[in-house]
C-alpha atoms as a PDB file:
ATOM      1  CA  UNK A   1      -3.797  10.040  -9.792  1.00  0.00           C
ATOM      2  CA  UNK A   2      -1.802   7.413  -7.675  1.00  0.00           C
ATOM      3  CA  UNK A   3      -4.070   5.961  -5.072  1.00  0.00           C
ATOM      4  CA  UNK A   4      -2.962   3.674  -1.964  1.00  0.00           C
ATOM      5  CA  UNK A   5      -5.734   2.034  -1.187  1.00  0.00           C
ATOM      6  CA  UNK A   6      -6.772   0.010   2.321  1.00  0.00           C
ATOM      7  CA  UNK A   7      -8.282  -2.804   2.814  1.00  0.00           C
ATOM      8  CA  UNK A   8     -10.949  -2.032   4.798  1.00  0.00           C
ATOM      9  CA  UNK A   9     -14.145  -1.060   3.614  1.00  0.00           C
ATOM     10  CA  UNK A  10     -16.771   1.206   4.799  1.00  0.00           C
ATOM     11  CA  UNK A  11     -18.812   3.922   3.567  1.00  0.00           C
ATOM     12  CA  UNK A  12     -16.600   6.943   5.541  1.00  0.00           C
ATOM     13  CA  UNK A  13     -13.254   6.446   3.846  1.00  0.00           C
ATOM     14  CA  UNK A  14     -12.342   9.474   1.565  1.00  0.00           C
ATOM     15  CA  UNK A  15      -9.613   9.935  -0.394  1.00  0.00           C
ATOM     16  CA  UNK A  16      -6.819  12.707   0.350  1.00  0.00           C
ATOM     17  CA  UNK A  17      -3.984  14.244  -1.822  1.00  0.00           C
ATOM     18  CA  UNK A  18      -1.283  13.490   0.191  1.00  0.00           C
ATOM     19  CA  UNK A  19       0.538  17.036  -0.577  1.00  0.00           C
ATOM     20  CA  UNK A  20      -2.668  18.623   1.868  1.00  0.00           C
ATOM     21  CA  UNK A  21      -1.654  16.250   4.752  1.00  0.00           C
ATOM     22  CA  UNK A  22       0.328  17.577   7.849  1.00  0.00           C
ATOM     23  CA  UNK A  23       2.056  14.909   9.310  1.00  0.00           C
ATOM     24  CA  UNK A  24       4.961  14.750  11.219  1.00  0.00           C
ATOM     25  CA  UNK A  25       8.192  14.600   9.725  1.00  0.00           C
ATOM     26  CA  UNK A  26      10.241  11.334  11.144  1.00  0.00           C
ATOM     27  CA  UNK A  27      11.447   9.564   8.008  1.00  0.00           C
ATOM     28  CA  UNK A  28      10.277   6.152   8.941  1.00  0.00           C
ATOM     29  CA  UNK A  29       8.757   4.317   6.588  1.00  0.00           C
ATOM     30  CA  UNK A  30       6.740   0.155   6.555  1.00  0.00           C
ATOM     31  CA  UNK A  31       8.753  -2.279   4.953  1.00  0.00           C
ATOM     32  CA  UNK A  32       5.939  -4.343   4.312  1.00  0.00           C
ATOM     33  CA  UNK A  33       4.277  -1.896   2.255  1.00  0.00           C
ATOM     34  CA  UNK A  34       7.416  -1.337   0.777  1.00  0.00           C
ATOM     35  CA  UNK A  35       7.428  -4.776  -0.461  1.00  0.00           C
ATOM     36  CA  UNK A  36       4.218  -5.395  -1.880  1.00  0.00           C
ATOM     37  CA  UNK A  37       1.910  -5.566   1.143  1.00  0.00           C
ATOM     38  CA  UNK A  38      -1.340  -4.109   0.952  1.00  0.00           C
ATOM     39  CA  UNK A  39      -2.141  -1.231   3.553  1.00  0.00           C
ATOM     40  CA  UNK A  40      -4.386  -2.951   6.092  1.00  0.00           C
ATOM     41  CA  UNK A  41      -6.156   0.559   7.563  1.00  0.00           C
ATOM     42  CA  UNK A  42      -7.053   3.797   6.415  1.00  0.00           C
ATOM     43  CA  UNK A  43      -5.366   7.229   7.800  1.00  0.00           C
ATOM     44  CA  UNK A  44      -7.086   8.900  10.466  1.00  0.00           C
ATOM     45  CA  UNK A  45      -6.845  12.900   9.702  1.00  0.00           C
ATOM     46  CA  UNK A  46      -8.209  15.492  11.733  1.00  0.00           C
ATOM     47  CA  UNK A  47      -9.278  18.422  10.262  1.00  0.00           C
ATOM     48  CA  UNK A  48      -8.190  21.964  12.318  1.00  0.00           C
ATOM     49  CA  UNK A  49     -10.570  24.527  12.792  1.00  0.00           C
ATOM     50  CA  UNK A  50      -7.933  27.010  14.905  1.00  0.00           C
ATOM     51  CA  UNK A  51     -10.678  30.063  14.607  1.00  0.00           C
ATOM     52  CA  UNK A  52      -9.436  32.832  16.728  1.00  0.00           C
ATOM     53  CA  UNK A  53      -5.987  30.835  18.122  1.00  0.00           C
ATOM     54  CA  UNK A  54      -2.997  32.020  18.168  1.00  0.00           C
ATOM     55  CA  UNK A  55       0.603  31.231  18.464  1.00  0.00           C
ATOM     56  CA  UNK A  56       4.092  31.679  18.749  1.00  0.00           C
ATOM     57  CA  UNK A  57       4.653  35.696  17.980  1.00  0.00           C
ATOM     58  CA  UNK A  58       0.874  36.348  18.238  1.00  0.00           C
ATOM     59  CA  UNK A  59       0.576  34.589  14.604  1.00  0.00           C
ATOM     60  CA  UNK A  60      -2.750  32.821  13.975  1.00  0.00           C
ATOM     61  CA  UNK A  61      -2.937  29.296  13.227  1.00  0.00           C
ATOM     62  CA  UNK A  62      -3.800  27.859   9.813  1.00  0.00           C
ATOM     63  CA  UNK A  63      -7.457  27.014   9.787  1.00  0.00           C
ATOM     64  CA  UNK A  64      -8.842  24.406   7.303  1.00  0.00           C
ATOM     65  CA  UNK A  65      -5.005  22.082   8.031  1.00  0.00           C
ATOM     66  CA  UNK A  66      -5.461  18.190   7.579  1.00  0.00           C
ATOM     67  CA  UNK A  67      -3.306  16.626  10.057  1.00  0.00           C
ATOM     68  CA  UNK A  68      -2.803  13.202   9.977  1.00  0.00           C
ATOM     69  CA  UNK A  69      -3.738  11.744  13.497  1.00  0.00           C
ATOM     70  CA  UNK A  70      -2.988   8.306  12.709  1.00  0.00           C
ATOM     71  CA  UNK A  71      -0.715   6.464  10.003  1.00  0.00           C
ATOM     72  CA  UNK A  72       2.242   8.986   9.019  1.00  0.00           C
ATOM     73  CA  UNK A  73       4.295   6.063   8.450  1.00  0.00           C
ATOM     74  CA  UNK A  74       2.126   4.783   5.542  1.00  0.00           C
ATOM     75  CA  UNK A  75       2.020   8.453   4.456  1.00  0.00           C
ATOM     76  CA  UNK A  76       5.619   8.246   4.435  1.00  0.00           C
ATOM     77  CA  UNK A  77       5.864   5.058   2.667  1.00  0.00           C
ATOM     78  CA  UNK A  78       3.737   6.814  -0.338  1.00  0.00           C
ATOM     79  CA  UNK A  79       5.275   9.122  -0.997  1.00  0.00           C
ATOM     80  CA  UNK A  80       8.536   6.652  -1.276  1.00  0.00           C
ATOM     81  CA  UNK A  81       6.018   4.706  -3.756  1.00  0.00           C
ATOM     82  CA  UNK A  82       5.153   7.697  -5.620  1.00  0.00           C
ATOM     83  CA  UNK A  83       1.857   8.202  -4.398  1.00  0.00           C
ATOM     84  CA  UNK A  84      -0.251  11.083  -5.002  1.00  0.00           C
ATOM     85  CA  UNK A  85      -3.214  10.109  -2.701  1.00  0.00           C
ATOM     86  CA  UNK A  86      -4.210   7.781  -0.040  1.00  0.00           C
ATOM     87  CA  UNK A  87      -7.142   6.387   1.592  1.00  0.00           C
ATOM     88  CA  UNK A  88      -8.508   7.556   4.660  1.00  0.00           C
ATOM     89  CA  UNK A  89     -11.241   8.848   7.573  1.00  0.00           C
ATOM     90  CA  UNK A  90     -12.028  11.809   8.972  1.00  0.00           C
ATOM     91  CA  UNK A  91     -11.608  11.611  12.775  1.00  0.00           C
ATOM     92  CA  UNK A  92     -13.723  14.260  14.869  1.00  0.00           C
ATOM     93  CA  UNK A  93     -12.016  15.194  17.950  1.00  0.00           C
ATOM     94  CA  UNK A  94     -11.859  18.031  20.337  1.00  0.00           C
ATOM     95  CA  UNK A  95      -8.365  19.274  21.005  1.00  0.00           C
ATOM     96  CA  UNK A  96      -8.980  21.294  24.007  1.00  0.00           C
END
């Protein structure tokens, strides 16, 4: 297990297996961390609880997903690093 670690400290930061995370898809990645920087914040992920919504086609959303609300780049920029996990926080939010 392959951890990217923040610097921050608190008592709420978890770690996540990166291959659970939805983020979006852009290809952009932070040099910095690419050369040796340490990651300065946590990810912010969300986690969906899409109980009785449905989409496209009448299919029903995936319940339990952890998107990544903040900080797909340094998701990215694992996974570049070979990273299996990665620091972050739960964010509770109501997408409605």
């Amino acid at each position: 297990m392959k951890i990217l670690k923040s610097k921050a400290e608190g008592t709420h930061i978890e770690i996540f297996q990166i291959s659970d995370l939805a983020i979006t898809k852009h290809g952009f990645v932070l040099e910095d961390i690419l050369n040796g920087a340490e990651m300065i914040h946590p990810i912010q992920v969300h986690k969906c609880t899409n109980e009785g919504t449905y989409g496209a086609l009448g299919k029903k959303y995936k319940t339990g997903l952890l998107k990544v609300i903040k900080g797909s780049q340094r998701v990215t920029t694992a996974i570049q690093l070979g990273y299996t996990h990665i620091e972050g926080i739960y964010v509770w939010r109501l997408f409605r």
